[in-house]
Structures are given as structure tokens and as C-alpha cells.
C-alpha atoms as a PDB file:
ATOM      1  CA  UNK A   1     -98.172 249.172-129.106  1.00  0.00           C
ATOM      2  CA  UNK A   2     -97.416 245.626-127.860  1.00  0.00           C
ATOM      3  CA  UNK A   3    -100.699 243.542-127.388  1.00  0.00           C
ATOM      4  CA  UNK A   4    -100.070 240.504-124.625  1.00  0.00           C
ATOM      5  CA  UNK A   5    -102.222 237.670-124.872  1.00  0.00           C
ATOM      6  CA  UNK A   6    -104.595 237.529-122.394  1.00  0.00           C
ATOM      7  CA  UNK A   7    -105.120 233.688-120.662  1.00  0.00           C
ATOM      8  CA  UNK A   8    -108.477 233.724-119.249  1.00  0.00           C
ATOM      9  CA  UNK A   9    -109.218 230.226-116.753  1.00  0.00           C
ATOM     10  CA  UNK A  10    -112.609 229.271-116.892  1.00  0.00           C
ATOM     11  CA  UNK A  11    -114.339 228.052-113.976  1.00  0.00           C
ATOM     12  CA  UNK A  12    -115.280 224.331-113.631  1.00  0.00           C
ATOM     13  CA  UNK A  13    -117.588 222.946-111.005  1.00  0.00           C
ATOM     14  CA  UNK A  14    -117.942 219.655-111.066  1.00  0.00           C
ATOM     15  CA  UNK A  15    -121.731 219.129-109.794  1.00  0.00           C
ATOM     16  CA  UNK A  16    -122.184 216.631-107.226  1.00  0.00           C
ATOM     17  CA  UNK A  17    -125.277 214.541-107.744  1.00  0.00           C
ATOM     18  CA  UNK A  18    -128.316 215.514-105.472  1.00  0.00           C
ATOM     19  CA  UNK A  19    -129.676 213.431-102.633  1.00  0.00           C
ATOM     20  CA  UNK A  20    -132.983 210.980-103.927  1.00  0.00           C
ATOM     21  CA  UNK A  21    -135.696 209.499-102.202  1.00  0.00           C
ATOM     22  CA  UNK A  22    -135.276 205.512-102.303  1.00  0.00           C
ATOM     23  CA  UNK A  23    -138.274 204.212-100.470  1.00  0.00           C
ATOM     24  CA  UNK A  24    -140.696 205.581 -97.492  1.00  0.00           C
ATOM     25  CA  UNK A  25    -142.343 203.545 -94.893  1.00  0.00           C
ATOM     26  CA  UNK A  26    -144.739 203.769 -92.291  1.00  0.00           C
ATOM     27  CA  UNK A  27    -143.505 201.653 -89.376  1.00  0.00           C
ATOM     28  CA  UNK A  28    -143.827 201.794 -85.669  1.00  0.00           C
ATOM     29  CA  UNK A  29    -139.947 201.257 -84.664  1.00  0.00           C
ATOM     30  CA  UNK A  30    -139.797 202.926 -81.131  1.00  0.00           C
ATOM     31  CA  UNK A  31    -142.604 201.109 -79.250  1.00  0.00           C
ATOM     32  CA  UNK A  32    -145.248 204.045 -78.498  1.00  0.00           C
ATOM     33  CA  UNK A  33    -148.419 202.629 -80.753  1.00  0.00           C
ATOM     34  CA  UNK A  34    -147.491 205.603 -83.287  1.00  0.00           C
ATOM     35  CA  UNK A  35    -146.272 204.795 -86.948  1.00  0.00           C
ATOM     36  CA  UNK A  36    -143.321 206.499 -87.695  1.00  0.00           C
ATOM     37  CA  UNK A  37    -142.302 207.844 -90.965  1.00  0.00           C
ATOM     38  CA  UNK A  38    -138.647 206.304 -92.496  1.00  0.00           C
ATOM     39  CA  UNK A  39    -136.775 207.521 -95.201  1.00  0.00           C
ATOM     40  CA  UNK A  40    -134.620 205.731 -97.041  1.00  0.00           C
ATOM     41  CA  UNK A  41    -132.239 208.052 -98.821  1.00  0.00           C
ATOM     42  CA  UNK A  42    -129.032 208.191-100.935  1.00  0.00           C
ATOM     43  CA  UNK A  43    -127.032 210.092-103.130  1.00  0.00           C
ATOM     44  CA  UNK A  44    -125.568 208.159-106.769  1.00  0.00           C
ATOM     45  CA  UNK A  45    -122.262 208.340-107.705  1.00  0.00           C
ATOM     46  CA  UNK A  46    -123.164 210.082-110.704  1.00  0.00           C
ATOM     47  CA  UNK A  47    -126.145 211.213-112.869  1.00  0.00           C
ATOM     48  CA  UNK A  48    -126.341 207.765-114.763  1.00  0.00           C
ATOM     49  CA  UNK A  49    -124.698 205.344-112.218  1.00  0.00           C
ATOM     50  CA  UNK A  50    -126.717 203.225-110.083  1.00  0.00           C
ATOM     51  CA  UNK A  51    -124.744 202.885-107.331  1.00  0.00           C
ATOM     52  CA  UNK A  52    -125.039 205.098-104.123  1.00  0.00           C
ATOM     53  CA  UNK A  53    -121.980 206.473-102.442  1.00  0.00           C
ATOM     54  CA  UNK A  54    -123.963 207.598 -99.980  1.00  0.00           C
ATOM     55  CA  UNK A  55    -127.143 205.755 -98.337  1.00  0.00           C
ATOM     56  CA  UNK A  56    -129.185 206.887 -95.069  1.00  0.00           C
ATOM     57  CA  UNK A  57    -132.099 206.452 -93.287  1.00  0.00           C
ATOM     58  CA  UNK A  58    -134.280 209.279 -91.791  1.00  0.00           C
ATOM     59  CA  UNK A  59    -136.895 208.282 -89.004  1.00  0.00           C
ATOM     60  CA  UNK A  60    -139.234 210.669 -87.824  1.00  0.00           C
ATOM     61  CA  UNK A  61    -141.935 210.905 -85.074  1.00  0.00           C
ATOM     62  CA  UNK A  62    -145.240 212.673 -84.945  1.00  0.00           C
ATOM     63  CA  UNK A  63    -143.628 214.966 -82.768  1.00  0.00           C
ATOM     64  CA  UNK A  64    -141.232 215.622 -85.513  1.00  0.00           C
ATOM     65  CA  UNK A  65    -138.206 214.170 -83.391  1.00  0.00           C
ATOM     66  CA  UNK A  66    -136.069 212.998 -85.655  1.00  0.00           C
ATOM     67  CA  UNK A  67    -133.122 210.151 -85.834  1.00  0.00           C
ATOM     68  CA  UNK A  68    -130.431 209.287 -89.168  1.00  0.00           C
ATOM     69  CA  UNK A  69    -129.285 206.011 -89.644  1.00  0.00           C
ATOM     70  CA  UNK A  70    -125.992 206.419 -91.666  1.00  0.00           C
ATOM     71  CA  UNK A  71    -125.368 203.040 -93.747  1.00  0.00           C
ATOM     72  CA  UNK A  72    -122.116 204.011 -96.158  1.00  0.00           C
ATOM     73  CA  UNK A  73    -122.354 202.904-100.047  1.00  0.00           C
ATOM     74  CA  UNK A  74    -124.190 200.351-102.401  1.00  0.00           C
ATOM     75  CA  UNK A  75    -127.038 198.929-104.751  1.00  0.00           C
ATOM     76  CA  UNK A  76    -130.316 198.675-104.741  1.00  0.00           C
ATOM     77  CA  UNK A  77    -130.916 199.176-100.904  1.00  0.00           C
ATOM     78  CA  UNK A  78    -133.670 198.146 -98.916  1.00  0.00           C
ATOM     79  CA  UNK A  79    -135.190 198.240 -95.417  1.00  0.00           C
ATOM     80  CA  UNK A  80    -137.027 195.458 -93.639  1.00  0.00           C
ATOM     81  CA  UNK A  81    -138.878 195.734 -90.235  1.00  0.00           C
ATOM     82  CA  UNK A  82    -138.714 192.953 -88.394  1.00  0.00           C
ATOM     83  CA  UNK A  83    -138.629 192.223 -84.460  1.00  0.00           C
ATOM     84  CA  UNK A  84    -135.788 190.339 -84.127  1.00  0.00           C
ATOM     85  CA  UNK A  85    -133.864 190.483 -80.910  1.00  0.00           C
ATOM     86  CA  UNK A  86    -137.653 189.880 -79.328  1.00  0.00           C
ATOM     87  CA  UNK A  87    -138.335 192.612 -77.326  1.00  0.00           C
ATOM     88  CA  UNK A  88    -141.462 193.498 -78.706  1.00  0.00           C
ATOM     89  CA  UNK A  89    -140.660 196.787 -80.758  1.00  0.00           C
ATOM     90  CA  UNK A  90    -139.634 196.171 -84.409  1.00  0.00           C
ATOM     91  CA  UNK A  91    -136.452 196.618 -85.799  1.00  0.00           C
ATOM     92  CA  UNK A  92    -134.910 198.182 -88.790  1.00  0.00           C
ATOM     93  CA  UNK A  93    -132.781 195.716 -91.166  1.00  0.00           C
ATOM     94  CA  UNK A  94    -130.689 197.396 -94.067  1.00  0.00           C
ATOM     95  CA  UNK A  95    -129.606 195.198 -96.636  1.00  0.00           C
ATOM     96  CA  UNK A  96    -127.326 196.244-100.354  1.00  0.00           C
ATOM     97  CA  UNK A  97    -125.624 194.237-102.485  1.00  0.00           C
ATOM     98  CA  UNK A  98    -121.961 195.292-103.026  1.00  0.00           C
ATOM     99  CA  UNK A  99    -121.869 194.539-106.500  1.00  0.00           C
ATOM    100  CA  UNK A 100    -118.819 192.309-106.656  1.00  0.00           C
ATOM    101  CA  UNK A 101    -118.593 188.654-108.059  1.00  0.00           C
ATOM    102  CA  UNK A 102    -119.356 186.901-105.018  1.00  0.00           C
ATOM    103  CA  UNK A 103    -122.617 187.817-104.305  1.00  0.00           C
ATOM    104  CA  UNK A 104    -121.866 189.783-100.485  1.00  0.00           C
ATOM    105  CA  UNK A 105    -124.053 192.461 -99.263  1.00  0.00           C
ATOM    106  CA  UNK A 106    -123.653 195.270 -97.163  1.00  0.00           C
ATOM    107  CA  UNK A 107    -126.516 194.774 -94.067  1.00  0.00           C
ATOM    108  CA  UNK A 108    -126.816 196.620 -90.235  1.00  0.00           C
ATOM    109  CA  UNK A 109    -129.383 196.105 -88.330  1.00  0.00           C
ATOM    110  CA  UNK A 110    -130.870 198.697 -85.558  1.00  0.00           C
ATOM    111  CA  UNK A 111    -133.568 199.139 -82.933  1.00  0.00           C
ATOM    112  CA  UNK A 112    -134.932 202.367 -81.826  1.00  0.00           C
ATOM    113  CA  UNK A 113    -136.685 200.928 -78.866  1.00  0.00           C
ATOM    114  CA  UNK A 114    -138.027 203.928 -75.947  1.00  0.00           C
ATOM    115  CA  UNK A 115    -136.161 206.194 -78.690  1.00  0.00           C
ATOM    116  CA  UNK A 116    -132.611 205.148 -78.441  1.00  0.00           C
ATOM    117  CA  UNK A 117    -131.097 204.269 -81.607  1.00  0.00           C
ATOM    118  CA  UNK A 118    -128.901 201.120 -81.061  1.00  0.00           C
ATOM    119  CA  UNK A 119    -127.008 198.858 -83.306  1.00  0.00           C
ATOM    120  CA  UNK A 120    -127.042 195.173 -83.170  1.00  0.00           C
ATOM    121  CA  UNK A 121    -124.475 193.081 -84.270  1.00  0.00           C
ATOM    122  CA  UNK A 122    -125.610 190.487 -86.908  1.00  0.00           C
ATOM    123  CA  UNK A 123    -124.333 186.713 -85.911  1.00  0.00           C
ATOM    124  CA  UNK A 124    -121.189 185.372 -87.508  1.00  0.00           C
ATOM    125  CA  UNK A 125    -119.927 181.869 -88.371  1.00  0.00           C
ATOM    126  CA  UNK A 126    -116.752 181.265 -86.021  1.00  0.00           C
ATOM    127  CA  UNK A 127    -115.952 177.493 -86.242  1.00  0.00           C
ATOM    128  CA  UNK A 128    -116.271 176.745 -90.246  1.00  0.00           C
ATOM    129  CA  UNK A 129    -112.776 175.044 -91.164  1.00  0.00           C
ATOM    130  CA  UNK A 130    -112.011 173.303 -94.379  1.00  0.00           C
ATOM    131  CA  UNK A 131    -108.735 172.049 -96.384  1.00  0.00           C
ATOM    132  CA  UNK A 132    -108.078 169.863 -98.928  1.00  0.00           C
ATOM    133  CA  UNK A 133    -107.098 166.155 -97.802  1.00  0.00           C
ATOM    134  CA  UNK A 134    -105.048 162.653 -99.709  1.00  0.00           C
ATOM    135  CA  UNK A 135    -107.193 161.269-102.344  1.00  0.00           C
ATOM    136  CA  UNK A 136    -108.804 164.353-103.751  1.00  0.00           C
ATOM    137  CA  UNK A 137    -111.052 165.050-101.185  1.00  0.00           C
ATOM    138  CA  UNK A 138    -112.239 167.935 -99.031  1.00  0.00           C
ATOM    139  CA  UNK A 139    -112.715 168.407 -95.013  1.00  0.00           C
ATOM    140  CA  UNK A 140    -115.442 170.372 -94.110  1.00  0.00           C
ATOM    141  CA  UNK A 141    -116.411 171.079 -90.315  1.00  0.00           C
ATOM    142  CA  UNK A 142    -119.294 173.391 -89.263  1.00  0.00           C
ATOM    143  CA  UNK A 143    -119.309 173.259 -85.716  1.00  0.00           C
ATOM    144  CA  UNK A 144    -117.452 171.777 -82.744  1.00  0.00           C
ATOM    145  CA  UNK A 145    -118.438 168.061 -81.856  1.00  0.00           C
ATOM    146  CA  UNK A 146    -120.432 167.802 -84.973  1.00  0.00           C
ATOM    147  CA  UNK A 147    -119.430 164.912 -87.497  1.00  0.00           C
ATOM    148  CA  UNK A 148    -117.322 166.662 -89.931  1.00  0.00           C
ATOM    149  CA  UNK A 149    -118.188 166.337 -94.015  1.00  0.00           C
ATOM    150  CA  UNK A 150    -115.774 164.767 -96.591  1.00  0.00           C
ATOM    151  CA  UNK A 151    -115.935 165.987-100.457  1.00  0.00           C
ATOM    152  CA  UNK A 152    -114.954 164.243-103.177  1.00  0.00           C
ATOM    153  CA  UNK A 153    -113.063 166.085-105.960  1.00  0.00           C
ATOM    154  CA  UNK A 154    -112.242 164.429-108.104  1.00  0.00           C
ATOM    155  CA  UNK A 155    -114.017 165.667-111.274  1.00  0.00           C
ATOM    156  CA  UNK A 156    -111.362 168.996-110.248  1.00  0.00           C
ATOM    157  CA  UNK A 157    -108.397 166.849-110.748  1.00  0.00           C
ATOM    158  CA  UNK A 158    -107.167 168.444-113.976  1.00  0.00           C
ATOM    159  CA  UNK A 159    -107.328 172.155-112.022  1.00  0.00           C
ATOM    160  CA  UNK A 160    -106.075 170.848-109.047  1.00  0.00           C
ATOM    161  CA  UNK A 161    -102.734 169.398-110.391  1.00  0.00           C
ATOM    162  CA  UNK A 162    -102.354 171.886-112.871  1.00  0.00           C
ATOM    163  CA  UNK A 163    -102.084 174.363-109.496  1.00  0.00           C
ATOM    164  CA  UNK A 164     -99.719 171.990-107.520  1.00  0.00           C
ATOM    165  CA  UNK A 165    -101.870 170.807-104.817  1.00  0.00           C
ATOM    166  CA  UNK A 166    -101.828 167.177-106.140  1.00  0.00           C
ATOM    167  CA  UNK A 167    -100.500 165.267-107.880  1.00  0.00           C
ATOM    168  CA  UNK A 168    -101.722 163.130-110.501  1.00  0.00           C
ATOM    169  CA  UNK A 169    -102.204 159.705-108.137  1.00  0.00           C
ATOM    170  CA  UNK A 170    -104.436 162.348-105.718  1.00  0.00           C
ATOM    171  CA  UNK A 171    -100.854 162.940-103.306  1.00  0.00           C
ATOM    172  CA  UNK A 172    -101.292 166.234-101.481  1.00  0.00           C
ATOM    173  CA  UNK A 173     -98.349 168.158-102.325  1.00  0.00           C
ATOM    174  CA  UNK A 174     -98.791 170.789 -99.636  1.00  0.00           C
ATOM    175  CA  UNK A 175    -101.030 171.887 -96.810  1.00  0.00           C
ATOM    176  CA  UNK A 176    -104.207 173.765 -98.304  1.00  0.00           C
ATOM    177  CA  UNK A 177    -107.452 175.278 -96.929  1.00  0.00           C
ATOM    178  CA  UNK A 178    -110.221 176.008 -98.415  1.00  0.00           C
ATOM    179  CA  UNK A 179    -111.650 179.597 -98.808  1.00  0.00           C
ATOM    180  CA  UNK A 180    -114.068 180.311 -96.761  1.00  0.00           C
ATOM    181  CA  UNK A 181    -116.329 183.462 -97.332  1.00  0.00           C
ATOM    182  CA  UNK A 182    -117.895 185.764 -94.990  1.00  0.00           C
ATOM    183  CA  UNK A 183    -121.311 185.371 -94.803  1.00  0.00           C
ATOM    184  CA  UNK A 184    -122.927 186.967 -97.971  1.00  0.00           C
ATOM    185  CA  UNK A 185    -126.205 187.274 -97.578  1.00  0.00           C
ATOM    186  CA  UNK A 186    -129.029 187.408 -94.261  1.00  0.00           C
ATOM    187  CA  UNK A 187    -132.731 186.784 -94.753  1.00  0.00           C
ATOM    188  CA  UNK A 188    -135.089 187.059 -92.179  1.00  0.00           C
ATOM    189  CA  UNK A 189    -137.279 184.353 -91.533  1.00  0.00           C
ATOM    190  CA  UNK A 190    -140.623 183.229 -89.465  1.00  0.00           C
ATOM    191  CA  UNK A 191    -139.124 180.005 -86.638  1.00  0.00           C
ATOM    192  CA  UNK A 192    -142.959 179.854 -85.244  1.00  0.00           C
ATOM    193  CA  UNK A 193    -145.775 182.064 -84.136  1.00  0.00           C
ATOM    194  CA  UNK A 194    -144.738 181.589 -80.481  1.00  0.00           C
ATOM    195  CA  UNK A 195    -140.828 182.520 -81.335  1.00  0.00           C
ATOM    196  CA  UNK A 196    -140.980 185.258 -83.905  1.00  0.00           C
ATOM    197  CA  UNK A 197    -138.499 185.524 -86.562  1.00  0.00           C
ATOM    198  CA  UNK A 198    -134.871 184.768 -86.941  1.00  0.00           C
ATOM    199  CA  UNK A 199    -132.237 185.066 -89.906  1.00  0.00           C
ATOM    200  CA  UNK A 200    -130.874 182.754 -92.117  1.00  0.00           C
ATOM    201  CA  UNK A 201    -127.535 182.994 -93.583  1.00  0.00           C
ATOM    202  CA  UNK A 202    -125.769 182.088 -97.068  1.00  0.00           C
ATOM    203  CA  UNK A 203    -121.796 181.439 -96.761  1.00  0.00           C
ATOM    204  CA  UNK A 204    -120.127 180.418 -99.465  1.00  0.00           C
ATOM    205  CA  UNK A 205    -117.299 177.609 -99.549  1.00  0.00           C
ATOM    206  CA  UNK A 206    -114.869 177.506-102.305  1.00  0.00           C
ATOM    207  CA  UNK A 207    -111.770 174.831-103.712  1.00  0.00           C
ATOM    208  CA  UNK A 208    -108.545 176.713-104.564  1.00  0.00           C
ATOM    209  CA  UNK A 209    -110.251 179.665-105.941  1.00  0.00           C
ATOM    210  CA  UNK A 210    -113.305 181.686-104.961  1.00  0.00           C
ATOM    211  CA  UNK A 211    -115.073 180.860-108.528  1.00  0.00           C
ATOM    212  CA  UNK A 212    -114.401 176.922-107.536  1.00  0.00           C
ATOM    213  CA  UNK A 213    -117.330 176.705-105.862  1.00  0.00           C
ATOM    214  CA  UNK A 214    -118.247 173.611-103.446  1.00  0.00           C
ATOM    215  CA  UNK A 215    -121.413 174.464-101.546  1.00  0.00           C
ATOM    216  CA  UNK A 216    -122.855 176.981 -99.287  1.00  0.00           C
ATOM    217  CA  UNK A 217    -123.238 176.484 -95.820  1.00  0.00           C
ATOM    218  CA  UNK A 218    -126.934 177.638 -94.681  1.00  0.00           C
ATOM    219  CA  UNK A 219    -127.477 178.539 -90.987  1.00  0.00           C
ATOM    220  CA  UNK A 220    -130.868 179.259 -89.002  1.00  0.00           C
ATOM    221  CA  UNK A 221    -130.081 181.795 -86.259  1.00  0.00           C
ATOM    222  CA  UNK A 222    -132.115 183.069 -83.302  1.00  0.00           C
ATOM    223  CA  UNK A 223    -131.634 186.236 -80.781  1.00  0.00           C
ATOM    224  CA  UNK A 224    -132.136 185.030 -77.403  1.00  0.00           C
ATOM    225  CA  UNK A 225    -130.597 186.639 -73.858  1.00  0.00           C
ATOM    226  CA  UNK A 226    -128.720 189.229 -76.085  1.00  0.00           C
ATOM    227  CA  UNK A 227    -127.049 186.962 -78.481  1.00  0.00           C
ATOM    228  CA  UNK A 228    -127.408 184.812 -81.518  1.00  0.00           C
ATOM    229  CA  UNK A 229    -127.791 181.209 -80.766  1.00  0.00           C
ATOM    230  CA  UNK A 230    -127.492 178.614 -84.277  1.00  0.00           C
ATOM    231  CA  UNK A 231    -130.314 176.410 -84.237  1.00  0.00           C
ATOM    232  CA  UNK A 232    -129.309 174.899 -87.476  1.00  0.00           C
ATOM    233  CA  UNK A 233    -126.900 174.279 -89.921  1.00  0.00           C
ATOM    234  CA  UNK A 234    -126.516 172.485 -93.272  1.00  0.00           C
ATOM    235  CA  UNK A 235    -123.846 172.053 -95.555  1.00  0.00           C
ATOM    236  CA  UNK A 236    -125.462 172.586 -99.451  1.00  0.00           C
ATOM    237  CA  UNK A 237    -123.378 171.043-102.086  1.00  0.00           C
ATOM    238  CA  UNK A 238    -123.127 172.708-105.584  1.00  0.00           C
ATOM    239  CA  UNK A 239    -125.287 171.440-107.677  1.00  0.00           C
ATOM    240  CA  UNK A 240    -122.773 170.033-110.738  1.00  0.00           C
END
């Protein structure tokens, strides 16, 4: 008698990481007077990773109606209640970081005024422009009719020849912009008593690399007639 050698497969199941409890809070985000219970809740990537793949919000009235706020991957997320489109019901700000060298979070922000859950675009810089100019210097314009800002370089010359855009006598050798970021980072902020809050925004301006940092460009924003209006904005050199 022939014995055949038996192949037996075990099973693998790769267990995916259960859903945890980040934060709860006791906010009033629809209007009615009544506190409503939010949930902030995600699921890691893995047992020992601390990032989320997955991170949500669960709201819930004392009638046990019940809304999810669905806000994709991250670290460390929070939630901030703030009213700041101004319509007197407080709104629910997400903010993670991304965890990537330049400092960008992931943020929404919602309202759930008379129950309807509604998302409200954050503002965005249109009108920053920069390149590099003759003579080792830097353009810089924030917004339309403003007086534009000029950089001097020139402690970069070494890096900047050595990658072509001048020369050593500070000729530009080509047409070059600067890289502009997206804005990384929103923090709400008190304008007065009488207005409420706004947001404040970080956005990052870089040389001929993102790690060739020049400044930040800090904006004060406001929500008014259902969009953001800038009521300020500062260019913020690096500090060498």
C-alpha cells in the first residue's frame, strides 16, 4: 500500500483592528436647547499603529435620532464646536494631521442646524503668486492691488546656483516660481464679542524646494452672507 502525502492549507484570517472610541462630547449642534451626544470614532491601521484609516463622527439626539459624519484617514483627530458661519447654532470642526513633512492637516467642517447635516467649504487662498526675480530676490503677492513683497536671497546663493536658477553674479537663468502650499493648518479664533469667531490660516511659502522655507503667509478669515471674506493678511518671514 502506497501512502500519498496529504497537503493540508491552514486557514489565515487576517483580523482587522476593531473600531475605538476617540473622544465624546456634549454639544448642542442642531439648535433645539438640547445637548447632543458626539462621538468621535475610528478604526487604526493596525494593533500598534497610531494612525486611523478610518475616522467618524456619531451625533445623537435625546430622541435617539442619529447622524455620521464620515471624515476618511489620519492622526490624532479632534473636534471643535464653534459657530462659525454665524447663524446661531454651533458647528462641528474636524481637524488631523496627515503626518507628512509639511505639516498639512486633514479638516471639514459641518453644521447640523434644524437637523440637516451640511458641509461647509473652508476658505482658500486664490491670488498668492511668487517667483524668483534678477539679483537674488523673491516676488511675493498676496492679494490683488496690494503692494507686493520683495525677498532677498541671497544667503541661498550657493543652493540656488548649484540648481541652475542663477548664476553666480545673481542672473536668472530661467523663469521660476516659488512653491506655494495649500493651506496647512486652520485655527479658529475669537474677531470680537459682537462678531463671533473666525479662522486663521497657516500657508507655507517655499524657494526651489518645499524644505527651503521663506515664510508663511497668515490670513484672518470671516463667514459673512455665505462666504469667507479675508480681513487680514500678513506675510511671516522665516525666522533665520
Amino acid at each position: 500500500m502506497v501512502l500519498l502525502p496529504i497537503s493540508l492549507q491552514a486557514e489565515t484570517k487576517s483580523k482587522t483592528p476593531e473600531s475605538t472610541t476617540i473622544h465624546t462630547y456634549k454639544e448642542d449642534v442642531t439648535g433645539d436647547d438640547q445637548k447632543e451626544t458626539v462621538v468621535l470614532k475610528a478604526i487604526p491601521f493596525s494593533k500598534d499603529s497610531s494612525y486611523y484609516q478610518k475616522i467618524w463622527a456619531v451625533i445623537k439626539d435625546s430622541r435617539s435620532k442619529k447622524w455620521e459624519v464620515q471624515y476618511g484617514g489620519g492622526y490624532e483627530p479632534t473636534l471643535q464646536f464653534y459657530d462659525l458661519n454665524h447663524d446661531d447654532v454651533t458647528d462641528i470642526y474636524y481637524q488631523s494631521p496627515t503626518g507628512g513633512s509639511g505639516g498639512l492637516y486633514s479638516y471639514q467642517l459641518n453644521t447640523l442646524k434644524d437637523e440637516k447635516l451640511t458641509k461647509i467649504e473652508l476658505p482658500v487662498q486664490r491670488y498668492v503668486k511668487g517667483k524668483f526675480l534678477e539679483n537674488f530676490r523673491v516676488f511675493i503677492s498676496l492679494t490683488p492691488g496690494n503692494k507686493p513683497i520683495y525677498v532677498d536671497v541671497k544667503d541661498r546663493t550657493n543652493a540656488y546656483t548649484r540648481l541652475g536658477i542663477y548664476n553666480k553674479n545673481g542672473a536668472l537663468l530661467k523663469p521660476a516660481s516659488l512653491m506655494i502650499d495649500p493651506i496647512a493648518f486652520y485655527e479658529p479664533v475669537l474677531i470680537s464679542k459682537s462678531k463671533g469667531y473666525g479662522l486663521k490660516s497657516y500657508q507655507q511659502i517655499s524657494g526651489a524646494y518645499h524644505a527651503d522655507q521663506l515664510g508663511t503667509i497668515e490670513t484672518l478669515w470671516y463667514f459673512e452672507k455665505g462666504k469667507w471674506i479675508i480681513l487680514t493678511t500678513k506675510w511671516v518671514p522665516l525666522e533665520q
